[in-house]
PDB file of N, CA and C in Angstrom:
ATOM      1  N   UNK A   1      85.680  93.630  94.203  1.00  0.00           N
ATOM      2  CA  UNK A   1      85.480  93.203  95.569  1.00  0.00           C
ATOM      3  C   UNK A   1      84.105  93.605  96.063  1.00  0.00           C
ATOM      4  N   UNK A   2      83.610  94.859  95.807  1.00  0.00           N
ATOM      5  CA  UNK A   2      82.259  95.186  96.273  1.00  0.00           C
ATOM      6  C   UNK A   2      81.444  94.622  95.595  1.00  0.00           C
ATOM      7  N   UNK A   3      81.430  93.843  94.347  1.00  0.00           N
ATOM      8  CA  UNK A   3      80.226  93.031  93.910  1.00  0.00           C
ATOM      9  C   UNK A   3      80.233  91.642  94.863  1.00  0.00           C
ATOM     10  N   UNK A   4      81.569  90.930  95.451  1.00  0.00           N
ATOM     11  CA  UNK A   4      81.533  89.928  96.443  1.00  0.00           C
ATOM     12  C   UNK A   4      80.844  90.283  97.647  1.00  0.00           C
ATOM     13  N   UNK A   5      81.168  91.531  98.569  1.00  0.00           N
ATOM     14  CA  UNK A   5      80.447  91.843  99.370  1.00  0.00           C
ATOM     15  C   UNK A   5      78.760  91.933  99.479  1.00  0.00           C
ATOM     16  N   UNK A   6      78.235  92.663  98.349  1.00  0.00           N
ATOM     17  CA  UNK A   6      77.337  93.063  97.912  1.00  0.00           C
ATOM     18  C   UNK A   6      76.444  91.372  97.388  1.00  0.00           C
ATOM     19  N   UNK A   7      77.248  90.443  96.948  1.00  0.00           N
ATOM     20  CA  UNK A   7      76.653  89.048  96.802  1.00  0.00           C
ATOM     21  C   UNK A   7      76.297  88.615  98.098  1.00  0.00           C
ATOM     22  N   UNK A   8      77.689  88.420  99.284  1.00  0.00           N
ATOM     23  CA  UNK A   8      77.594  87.945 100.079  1.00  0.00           C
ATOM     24  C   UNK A   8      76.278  88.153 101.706  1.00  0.00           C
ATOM     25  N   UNK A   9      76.867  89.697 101.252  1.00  0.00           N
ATOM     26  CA  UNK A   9      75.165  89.863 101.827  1.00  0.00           C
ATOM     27  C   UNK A   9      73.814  90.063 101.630  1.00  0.00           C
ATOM     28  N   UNK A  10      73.383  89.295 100.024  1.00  0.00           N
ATOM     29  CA  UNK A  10      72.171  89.341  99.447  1.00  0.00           C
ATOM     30  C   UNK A  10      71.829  87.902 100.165  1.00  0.00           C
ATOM     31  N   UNK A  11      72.962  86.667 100.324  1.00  0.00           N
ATOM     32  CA  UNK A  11      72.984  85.775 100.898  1.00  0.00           C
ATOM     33  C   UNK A  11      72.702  85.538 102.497  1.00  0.00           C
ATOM     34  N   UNK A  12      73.351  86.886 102.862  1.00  0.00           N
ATOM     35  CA  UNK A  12      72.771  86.331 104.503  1.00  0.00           C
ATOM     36  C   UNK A  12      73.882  85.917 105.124  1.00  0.00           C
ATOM     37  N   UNK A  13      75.212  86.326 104.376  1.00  0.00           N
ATOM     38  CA  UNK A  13      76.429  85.548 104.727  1.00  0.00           C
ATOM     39  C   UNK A  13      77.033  86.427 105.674  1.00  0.00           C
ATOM     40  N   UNK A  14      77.711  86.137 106.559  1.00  0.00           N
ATOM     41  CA  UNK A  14      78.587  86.879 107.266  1.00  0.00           C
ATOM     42  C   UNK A  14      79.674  86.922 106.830  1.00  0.00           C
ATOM     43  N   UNK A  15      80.486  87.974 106.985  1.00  0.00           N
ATOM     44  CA  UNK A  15      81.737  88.198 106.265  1.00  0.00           C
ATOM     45  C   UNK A  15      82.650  88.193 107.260  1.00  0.00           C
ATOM     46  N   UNK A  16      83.892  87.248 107.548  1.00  0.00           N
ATOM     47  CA  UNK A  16      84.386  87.443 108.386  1.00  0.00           C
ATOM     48  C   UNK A  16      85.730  87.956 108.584  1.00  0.00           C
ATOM     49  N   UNK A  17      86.560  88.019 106.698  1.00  0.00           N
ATOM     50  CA  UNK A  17      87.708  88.653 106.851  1.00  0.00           C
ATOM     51  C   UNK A  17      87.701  88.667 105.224  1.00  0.00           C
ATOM     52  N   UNK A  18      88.024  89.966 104.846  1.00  0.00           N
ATOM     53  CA  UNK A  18      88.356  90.357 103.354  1.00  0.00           C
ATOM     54  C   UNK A  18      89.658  90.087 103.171  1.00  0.00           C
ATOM     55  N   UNK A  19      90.623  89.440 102.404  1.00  0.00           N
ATOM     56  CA  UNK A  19      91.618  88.871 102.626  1.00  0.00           C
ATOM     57  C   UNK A  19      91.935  89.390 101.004  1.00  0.00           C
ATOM     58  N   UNK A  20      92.698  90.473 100.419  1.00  0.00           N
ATOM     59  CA  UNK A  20      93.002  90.748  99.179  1.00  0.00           C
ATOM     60  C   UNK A  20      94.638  90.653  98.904  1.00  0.00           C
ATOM     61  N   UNK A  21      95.075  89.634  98.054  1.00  0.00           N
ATOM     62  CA  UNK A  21      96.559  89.638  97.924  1.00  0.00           C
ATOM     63  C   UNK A  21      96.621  90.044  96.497  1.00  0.00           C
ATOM     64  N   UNK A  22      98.114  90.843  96.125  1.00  0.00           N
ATOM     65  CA  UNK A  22      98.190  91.433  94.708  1.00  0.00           C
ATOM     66  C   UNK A  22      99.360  90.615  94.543  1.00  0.00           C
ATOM     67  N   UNK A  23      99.429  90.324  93.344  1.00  0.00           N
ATOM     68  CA  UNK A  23     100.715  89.890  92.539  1.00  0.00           C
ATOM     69  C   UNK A  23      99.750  88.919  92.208  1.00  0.00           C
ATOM     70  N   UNK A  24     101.016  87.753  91.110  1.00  0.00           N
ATOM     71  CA  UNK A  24     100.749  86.383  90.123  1.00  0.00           C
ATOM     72  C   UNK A  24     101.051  85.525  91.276  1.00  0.00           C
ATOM     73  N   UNK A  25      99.780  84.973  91.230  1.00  0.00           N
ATOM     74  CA  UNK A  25     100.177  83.169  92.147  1.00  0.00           C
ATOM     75  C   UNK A  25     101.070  82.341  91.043  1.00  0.00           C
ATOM     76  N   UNK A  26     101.291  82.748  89.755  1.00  0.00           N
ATOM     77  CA  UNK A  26     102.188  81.961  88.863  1.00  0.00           C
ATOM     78  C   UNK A  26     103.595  82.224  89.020  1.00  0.00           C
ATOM     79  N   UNK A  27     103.957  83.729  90.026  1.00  0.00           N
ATOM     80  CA  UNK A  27     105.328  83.403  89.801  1.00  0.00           C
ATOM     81  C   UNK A  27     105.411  83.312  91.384  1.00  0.00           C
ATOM     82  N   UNK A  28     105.120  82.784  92.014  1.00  0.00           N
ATOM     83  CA  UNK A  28     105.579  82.117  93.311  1.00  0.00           C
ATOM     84  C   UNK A  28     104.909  81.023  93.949  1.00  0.00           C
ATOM     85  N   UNK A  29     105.216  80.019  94.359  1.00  0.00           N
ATOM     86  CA  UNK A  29     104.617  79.012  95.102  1.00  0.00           C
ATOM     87  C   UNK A  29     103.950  79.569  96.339  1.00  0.00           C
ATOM     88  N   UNK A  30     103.105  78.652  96.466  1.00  0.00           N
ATOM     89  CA  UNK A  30     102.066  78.747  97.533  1.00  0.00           C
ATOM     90  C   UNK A  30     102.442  78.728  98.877  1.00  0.00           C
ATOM     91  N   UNK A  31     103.586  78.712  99.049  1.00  0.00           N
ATOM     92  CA  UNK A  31     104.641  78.327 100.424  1.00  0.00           C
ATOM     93  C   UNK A  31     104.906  79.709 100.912  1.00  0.00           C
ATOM     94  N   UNK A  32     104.902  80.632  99.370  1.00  0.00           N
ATOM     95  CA  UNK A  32     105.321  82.108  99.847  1.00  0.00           C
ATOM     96  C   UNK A  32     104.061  82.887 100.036  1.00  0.00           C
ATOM     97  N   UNK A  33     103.391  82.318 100.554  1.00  0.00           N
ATOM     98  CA  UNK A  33     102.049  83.111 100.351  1.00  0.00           C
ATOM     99  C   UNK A  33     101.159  83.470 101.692  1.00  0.00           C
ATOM    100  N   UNK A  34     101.547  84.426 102.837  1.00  0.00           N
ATOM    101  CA  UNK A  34     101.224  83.931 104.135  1.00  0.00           C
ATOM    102  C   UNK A  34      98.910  84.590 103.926  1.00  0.00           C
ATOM    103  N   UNK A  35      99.394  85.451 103.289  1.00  0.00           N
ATOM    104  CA  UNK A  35      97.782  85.790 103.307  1.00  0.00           C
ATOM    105  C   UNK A  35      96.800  84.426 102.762  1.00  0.00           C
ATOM    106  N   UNK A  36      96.957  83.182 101.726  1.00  0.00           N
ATOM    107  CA  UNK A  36      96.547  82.589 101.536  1.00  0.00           C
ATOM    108  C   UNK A  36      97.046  81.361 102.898  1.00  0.00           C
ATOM    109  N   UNK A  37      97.950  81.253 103.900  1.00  0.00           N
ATOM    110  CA  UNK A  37      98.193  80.183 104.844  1.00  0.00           C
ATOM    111  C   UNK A  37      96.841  80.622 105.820  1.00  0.00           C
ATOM    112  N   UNK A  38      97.008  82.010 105.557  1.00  0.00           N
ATOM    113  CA  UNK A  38      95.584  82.510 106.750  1.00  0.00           C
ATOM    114  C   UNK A  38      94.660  82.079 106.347  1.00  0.00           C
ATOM    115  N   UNK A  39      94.129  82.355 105.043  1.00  0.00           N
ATOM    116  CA  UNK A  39      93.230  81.824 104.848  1.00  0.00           C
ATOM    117  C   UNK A  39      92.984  80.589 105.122  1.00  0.00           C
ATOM    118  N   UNK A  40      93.600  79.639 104.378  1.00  0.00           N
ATOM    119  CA  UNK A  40      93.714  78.572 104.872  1.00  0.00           C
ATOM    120  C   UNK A  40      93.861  77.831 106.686  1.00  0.00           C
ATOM    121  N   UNK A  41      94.109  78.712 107.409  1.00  0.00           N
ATOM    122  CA  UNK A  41      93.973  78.678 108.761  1.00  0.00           C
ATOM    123  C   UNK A  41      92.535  78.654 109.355  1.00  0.00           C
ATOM    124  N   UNK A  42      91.773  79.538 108.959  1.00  0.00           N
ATOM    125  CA  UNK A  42      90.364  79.864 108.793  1.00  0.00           C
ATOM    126  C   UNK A  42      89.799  78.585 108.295  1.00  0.00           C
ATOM    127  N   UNK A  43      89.748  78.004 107.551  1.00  0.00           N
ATOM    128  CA  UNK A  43      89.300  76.740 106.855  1.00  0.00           C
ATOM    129  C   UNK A  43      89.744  75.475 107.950  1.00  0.00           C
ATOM    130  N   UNK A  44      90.908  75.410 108.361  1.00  0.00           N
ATOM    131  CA  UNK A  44      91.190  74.353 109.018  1.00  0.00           C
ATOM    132  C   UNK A  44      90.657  74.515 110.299  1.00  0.00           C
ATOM    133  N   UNK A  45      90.166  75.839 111.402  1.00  0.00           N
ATOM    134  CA  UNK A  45      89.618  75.875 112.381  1.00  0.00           C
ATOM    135  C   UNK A  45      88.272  75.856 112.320  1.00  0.00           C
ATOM    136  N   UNK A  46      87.859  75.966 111.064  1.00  0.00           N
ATOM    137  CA  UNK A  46      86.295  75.772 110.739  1.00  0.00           C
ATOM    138  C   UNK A  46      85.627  77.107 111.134  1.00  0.00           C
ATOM    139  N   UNK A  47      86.479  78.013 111.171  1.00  0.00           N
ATOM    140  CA  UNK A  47      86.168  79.442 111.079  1.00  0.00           C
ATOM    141  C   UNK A  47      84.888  80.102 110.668  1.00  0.00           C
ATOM    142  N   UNK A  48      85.613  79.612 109.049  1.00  0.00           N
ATOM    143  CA  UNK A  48      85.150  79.597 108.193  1.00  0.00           C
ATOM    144  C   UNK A  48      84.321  78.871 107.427  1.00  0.00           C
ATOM    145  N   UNK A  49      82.882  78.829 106.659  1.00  0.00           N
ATOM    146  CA  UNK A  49      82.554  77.478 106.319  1.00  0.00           C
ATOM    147  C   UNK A  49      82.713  77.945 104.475  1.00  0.00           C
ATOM    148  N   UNK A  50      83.010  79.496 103.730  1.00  0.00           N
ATOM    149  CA  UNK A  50      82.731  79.254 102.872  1.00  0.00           C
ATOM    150  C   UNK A  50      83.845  80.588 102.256  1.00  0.00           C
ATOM    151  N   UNK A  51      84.346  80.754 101.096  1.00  0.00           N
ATOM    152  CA  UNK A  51      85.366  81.132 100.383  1.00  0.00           C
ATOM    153  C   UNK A  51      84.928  82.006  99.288  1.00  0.00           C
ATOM    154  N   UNK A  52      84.296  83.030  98.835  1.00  0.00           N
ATOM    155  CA  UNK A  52      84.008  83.785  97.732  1.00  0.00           C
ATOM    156  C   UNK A  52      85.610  84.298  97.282  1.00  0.00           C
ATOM    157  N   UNK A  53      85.509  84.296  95.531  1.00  0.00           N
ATOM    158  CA  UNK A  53      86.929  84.696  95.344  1.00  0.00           C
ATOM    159  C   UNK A  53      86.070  85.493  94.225  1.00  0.00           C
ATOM    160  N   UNK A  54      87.293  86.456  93.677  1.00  0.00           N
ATOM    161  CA  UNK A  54      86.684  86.754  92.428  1.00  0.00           C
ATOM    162  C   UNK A  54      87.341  86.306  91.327  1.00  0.00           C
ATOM    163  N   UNK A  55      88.129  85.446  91.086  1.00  0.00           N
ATOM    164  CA  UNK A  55      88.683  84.230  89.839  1.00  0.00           C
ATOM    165  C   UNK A  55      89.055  83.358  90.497  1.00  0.00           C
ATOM    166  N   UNK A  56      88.641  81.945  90.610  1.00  0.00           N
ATOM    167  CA  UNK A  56      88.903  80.785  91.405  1.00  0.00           C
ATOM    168  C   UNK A  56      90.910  80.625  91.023  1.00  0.00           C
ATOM    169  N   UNK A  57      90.957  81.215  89.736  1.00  0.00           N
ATOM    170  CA  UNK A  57      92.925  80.658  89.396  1.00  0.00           C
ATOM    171  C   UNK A  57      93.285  81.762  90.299  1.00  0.00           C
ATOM    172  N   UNK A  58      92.814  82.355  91.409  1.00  0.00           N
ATOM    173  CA  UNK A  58      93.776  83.592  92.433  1.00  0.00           C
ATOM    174  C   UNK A  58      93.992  82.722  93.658  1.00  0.00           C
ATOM    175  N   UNK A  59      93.442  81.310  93.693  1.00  0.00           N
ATOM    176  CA  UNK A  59      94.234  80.733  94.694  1.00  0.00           C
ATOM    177  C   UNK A  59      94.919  79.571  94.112  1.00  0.00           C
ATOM    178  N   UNK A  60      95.328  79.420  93.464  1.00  0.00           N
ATOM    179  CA  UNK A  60      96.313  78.713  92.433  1.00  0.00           C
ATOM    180  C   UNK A  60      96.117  78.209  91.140  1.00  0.00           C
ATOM    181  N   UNK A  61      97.020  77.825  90.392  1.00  0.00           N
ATOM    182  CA  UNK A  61      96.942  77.170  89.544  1.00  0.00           C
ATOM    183  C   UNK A  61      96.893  75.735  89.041  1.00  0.00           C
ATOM    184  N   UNK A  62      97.120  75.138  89.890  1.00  0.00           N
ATOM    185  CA  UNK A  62      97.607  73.775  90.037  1.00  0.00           C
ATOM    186  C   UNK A  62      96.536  73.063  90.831  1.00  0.00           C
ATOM    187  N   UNK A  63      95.365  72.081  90.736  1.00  0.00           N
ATOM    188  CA  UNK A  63      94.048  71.377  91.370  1.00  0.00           C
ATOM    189  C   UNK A  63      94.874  71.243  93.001  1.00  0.00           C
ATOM    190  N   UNK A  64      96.362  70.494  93.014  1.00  0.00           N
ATOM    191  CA  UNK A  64      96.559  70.391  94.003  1.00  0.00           C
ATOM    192  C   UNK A  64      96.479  71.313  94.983  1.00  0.00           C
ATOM    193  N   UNK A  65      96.989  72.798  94.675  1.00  0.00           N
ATOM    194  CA  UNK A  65      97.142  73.964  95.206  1.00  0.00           C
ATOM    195  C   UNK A  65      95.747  74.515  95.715  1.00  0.00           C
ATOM    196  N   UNK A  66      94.219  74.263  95.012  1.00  0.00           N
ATOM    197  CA  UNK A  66      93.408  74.965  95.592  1.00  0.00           C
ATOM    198  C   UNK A  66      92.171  73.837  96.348  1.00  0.00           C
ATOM    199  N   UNK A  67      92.447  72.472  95.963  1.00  0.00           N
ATOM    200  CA  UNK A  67      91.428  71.410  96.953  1.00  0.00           C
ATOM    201  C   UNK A  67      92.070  70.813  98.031  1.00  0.00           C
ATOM    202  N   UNK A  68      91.032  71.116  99.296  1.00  0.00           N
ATOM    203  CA  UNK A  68      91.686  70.974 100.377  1.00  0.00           C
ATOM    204  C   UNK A  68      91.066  69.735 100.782  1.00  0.00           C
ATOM    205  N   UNK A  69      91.731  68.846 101.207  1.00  0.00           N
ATOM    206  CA  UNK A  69      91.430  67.326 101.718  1.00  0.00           C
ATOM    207  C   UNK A  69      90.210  67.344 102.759  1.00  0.00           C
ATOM    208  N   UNK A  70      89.345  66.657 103.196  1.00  0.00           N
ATOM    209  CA  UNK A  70      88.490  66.767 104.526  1.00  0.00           C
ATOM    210  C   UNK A  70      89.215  67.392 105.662  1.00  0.00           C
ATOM    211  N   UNK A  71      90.943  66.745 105.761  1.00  0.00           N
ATOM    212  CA  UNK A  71      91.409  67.335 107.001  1.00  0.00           C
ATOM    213  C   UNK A  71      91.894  69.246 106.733  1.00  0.00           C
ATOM    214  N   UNK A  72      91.705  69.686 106.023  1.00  0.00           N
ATOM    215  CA  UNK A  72      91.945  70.932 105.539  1.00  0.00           C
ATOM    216  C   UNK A  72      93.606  71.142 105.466  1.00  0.00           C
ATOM    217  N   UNK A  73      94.320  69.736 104.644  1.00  0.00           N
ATOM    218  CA  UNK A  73      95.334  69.921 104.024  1.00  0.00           C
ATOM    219  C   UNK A  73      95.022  69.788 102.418  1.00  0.00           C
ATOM    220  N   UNK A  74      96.568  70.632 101.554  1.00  0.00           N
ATOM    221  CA  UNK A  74      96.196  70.714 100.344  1.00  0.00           C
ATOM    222  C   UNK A  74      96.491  69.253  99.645  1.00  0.00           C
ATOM    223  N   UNK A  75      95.647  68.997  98.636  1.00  0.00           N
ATOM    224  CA  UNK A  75      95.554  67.557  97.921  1.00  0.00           C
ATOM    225  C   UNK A  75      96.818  67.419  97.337  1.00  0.00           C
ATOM    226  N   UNK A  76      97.591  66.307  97.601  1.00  0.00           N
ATOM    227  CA  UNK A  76      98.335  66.009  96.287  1.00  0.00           C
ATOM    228  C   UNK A  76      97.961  66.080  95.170  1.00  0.00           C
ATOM    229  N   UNK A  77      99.271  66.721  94.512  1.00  0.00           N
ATOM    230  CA  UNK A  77      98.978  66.945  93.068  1.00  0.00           C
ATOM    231  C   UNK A  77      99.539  65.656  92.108  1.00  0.00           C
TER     232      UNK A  77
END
């Protein structure tokens, strides 16, 4: 996490919420997941304009599960 921070502000980025969830996104659907709905809340109010992760498969596994449509719903899979 401190190499994200440490990126984010070589960038100039503002950080506006460290958002760390533990467990497998493989053994539960994305429905059970309220720290990633926040996130995703952030994205849909335009909060947010940008997402550092440190393994892109920690917000799902499935294309549908992690691309969010223009309206900041998730894509059919």
């Amino acid at each position: 996490m401190s190499d994200l921070t440490a990126y984010a502000e070589r960038q100039g980025y503002e950080i506006i919420r460290i958002i760390h969830e533990t467990g497998s996104a493989t053994k539960r659907s994305n429905v059970d997941r309220p720290k990633l709905d926040n996130l995703l809340d952030l994205c849909r109010s335009k909060t947010i304009r940008k997402v550092l992760v440190t393994e892109f498969s920690r917000l799902g596994r499935r294309r549908g599960e992690t691309v969010l449509t223009p309206f900041g719903e998730p894509e059919e899979s």
